[in-house]
N, C-alpha and C. Protein backbone atom coordinates (compact mmCIF):
# COMPACT_ATOMS: atom_id res chain seq x y z
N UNK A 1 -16.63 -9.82 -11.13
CA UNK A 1 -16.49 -8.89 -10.03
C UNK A 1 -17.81 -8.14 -9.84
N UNK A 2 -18.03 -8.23 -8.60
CA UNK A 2 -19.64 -7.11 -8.15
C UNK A 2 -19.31 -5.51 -8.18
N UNK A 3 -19.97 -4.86 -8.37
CA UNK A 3 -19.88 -3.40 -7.85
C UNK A 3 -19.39 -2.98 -6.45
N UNK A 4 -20.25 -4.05 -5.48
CA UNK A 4 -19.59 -3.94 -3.89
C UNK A 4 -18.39 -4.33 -3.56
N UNK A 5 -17.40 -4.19 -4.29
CA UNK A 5 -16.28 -4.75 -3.87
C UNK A 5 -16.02 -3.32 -3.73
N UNK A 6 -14.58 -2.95 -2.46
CA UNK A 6 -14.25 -1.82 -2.13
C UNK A 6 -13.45 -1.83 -4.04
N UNK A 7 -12.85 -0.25 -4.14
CA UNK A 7 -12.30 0.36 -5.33
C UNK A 7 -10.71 -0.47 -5.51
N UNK A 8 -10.00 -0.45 -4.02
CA UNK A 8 -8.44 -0.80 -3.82
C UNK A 8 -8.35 -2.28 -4.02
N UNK A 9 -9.25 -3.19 -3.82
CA UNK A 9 -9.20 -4.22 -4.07
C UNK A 9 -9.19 -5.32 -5.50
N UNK A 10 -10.76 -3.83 -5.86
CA UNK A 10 -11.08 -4.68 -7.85
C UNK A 10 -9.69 -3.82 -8.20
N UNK A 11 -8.64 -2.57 -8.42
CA UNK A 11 -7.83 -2.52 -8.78
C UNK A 11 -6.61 -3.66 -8.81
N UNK A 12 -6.01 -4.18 -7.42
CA UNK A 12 -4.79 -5.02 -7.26
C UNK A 12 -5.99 -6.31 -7.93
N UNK A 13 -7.13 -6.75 -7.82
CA UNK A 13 -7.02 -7.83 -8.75
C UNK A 13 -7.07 -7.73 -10.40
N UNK A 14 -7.62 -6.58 -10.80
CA UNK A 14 -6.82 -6.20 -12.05
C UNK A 14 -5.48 -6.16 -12.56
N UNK A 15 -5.02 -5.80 -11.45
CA UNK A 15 -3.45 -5.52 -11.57
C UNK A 15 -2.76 -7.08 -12.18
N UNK A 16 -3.17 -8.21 -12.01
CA UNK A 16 -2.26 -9.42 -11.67
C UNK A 16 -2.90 -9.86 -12.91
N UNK A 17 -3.60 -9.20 -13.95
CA UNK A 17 -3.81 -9.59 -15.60
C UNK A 17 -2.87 -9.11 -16.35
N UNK A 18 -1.85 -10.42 -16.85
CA UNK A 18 -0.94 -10.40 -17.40
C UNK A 18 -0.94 -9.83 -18.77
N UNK A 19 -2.12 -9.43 -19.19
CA UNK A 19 -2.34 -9.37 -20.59
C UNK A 19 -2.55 -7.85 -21.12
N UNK A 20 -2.26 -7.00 -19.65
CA UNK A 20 -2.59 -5.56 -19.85
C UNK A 20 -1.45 -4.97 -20.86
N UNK A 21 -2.11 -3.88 -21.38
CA UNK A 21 -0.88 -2.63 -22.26
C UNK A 21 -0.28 -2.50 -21.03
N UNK A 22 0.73 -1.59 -21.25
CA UNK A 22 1.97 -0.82 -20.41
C UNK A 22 1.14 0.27 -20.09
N UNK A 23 0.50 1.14 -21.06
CA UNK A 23 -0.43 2.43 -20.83
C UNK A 23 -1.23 2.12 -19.42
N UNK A 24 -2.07 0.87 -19.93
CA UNK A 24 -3.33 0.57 -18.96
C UNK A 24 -2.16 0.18 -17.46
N UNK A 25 -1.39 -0.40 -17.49
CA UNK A 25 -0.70 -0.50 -15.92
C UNK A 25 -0.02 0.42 -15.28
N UNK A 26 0.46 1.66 -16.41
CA UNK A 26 0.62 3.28 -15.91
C UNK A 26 -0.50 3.75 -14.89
N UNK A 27 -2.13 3.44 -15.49
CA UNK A 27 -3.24 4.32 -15.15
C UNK A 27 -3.20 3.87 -13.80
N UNK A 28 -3.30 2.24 -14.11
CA UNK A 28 -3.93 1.59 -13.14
C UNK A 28 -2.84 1.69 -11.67
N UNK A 29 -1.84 1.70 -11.98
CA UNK A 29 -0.84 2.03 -10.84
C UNK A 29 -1.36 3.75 -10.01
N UNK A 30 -1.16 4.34 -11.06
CA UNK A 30 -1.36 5.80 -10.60
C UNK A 30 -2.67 5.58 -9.55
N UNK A 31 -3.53 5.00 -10.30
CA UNK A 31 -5.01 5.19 -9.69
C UNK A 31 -5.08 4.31 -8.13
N UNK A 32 -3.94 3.35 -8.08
CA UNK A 32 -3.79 3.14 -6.78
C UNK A 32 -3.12 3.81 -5.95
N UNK A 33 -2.20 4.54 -5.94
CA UNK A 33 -1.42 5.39 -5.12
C UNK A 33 -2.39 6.99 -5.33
N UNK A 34 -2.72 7.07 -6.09
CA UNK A 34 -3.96 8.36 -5.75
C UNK A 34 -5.01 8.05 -4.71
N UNK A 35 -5.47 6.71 -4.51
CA UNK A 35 -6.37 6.31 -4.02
C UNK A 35 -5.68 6.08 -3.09
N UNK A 36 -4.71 5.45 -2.39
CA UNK A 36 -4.14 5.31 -1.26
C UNK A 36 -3.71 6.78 -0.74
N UNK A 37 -3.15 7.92 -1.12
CA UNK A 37 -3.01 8.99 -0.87
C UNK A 37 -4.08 9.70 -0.08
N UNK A 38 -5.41 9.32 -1.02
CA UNK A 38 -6.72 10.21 -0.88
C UNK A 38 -7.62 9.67 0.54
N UNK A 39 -7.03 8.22 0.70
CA UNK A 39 -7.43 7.79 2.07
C UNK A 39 -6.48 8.28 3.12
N UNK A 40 -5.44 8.62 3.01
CA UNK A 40 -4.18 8.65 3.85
C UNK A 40 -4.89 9.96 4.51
N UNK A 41 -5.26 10.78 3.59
CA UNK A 41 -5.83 12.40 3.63
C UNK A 41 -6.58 12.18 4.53
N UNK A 42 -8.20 11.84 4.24
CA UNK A 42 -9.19 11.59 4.89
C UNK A 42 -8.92 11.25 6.60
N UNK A 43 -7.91 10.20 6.47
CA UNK A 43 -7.67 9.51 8.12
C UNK A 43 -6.79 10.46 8.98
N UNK A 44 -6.39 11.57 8.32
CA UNK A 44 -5.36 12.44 8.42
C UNK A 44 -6.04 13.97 8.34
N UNK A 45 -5.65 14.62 7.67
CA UNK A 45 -5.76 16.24 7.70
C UNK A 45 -7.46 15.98 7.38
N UNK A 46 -8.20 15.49 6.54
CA UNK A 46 -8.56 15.63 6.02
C UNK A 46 -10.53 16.26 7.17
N UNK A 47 -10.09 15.45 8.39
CA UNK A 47 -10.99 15.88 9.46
C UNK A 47 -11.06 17.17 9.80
N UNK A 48 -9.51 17.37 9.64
CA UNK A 48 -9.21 19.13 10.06
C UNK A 48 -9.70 20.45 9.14
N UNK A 49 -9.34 19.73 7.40
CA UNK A 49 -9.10 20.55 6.90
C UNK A 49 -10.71 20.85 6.85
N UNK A 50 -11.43 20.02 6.55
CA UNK A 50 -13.04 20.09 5.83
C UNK A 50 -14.25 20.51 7.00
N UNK A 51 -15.31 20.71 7.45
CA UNK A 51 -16.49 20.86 7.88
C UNK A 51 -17.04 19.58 7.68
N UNK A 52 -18.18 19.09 8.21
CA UNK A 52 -18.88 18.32 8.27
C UNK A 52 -19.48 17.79 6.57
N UNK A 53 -20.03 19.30 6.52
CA UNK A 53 -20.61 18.75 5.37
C UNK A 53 -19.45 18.74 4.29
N UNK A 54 -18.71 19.49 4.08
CA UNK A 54 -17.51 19.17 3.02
C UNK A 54 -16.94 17.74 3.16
N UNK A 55 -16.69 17.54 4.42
CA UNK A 55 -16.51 15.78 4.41
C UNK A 55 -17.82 14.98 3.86
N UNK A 56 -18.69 15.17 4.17
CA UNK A 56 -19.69 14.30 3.21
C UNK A 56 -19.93 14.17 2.54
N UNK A 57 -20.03 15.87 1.39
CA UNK A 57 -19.11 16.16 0.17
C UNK A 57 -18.49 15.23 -0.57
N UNK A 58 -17.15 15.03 0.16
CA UNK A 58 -15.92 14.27 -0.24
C UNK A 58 -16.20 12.60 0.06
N UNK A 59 -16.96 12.36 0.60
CA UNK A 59 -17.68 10.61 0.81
C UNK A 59 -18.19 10.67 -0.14
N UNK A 60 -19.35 11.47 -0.61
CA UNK A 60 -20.14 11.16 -1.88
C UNK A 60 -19.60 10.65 -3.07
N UNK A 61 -18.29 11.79 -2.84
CA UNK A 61 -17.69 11.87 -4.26
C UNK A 61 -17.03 10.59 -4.56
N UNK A 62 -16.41 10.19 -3.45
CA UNK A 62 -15.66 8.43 -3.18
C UNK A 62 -16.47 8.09 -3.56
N UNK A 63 -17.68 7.54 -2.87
CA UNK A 63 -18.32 6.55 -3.43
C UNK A 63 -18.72 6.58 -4.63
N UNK A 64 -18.98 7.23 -5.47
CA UNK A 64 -19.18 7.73 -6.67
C UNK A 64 -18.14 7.44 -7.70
N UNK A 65 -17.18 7.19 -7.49
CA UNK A 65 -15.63 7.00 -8.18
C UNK A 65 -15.58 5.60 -8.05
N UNK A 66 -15.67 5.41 -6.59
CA UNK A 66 -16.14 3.56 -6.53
C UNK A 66 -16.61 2.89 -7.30
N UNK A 67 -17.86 3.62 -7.30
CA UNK A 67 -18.86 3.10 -8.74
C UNK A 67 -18.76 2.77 -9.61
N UNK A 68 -17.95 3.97 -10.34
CA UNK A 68 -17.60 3.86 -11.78
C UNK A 68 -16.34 3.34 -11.72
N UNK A 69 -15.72 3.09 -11.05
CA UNK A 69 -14.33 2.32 -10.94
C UNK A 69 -14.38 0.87 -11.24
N UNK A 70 -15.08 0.37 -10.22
CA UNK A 70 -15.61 -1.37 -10.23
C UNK A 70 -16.97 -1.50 -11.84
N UNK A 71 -17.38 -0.66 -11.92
CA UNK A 71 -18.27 -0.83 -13.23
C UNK A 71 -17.57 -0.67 -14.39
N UNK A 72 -16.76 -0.10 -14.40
CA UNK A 72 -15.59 0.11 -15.62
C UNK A 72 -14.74 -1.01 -15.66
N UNK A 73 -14.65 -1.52 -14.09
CA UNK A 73 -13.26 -2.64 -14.74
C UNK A 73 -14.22 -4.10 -15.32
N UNK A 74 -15.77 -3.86 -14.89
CA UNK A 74 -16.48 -4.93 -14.92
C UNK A 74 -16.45 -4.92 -17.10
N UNK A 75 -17.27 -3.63 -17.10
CA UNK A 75 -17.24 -3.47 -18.51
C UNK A 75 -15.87 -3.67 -18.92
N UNK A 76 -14.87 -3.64 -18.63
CA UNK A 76 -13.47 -4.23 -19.11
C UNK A 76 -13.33 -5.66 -19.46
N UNK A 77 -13.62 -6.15 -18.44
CA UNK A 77 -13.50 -7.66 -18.12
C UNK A 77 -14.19 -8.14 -19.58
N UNK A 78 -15.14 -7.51 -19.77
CA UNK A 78 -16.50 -8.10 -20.99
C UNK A 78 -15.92 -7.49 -22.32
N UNK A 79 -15.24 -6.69 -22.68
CA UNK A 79 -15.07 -6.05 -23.90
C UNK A 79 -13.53 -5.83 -24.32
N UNK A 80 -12.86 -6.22 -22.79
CA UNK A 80 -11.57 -5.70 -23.21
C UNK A 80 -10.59 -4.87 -23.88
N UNK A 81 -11.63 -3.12 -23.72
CA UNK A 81 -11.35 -2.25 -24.85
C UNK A 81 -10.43 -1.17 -23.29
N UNK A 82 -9.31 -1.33 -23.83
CA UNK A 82 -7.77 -1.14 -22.49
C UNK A 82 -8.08 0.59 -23.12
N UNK A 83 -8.50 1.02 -24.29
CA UNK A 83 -8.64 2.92 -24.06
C UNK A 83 -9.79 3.12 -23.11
N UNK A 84 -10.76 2.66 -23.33
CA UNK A 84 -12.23 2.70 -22.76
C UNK A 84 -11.71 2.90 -21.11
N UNK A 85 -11.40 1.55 -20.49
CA UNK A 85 -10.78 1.64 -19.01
C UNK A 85 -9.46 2.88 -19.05
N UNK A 86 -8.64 3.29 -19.49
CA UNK A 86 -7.73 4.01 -19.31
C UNK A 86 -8.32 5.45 -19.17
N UNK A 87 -9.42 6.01 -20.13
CA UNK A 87 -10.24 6.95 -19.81
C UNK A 87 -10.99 7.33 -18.92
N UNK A 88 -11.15 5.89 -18.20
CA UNK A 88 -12.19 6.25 -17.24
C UNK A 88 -11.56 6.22 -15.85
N UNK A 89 -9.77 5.55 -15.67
CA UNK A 89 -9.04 5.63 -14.97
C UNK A 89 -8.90 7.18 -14.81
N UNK A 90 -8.53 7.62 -16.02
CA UNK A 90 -7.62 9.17 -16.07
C UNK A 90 -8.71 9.77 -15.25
N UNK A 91 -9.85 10.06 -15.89
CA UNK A 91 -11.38 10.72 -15.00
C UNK A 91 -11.35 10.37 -13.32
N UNK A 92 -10.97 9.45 -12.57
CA UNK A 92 -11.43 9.00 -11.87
C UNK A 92 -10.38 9.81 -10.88
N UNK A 93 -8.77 9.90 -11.32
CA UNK A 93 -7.90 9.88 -11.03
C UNK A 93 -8.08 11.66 -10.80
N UNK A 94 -8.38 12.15 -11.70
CA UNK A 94 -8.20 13.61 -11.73
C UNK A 94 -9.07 14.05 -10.96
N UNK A 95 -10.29 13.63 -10.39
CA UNK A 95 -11.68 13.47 -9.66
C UNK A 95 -11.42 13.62 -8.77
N UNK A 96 -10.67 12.46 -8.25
CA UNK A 96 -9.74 12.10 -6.73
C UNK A 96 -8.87 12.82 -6.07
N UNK A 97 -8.03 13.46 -7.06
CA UNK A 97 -7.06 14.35 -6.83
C UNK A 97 -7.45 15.71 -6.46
N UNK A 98 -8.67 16.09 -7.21
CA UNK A 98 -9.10 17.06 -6.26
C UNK A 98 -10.59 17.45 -5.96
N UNK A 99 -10.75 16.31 -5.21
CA UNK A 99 -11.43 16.26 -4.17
C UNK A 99 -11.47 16.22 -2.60
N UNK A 100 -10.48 16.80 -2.31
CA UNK A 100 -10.25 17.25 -1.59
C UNK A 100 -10.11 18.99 -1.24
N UNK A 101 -10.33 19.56 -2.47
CA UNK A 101 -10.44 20.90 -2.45
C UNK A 101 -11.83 21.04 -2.54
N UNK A 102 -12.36 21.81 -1.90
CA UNK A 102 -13.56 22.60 -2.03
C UNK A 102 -13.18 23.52 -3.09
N UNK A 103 -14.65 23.14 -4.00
CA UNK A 103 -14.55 23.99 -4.82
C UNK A 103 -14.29 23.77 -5.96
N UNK A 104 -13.51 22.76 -6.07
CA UNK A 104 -12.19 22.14 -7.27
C UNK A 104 -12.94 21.43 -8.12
């Protein structure tokens, strides 16, 4: 998997590795419905709620989560250490969640 792959995508093809813990398909679930939420926002209130630059703010921060999202599942793929990815799920997840607050 490349880095340029969108975040929602390297997740659901993670998802369909039969070989995951129960823990790691907790994270990895959560981290898709956070992530689907956090877009729902954006296409939604999220024009209203923010300023210009607080929305760009909140792009940065996406893409940034992106990053380490697809680079984490890459380092997964290679080491297969399911705490390593679950940590960096939880981070990503709690990131997401509020980022949408200024400030937060």
């Amino acid at each position: 998997m490349k880095t340029e792959h969108d975040m929602f995508s390297a997740l659901v093809n993670l998802l369909v590795d039969r070989s995951l813990g129960l823990h790691l398909v907790a994270s990895l679930a959560e981290l898709i419905s956070v992530d689907a939420r956090f877009n729902l926002w954006v296409a939604s209130d999220g024009k209203q709620d923010l300023d210009d630059k607080e929305m760009l703010d909140v792009i940065d921060i996406y893409e940034d989560l992106r990053i380490k999202c697809c680079t984490s599942i890459e380092e997964f793929e290679a080491d297969r250490d399911e705490e390593s990815l679950e940590a960096a799920f939880r981070g990503i997840i709690e990131t997401l969640t509020n980022a949408h607050r200024p400030g937060a």
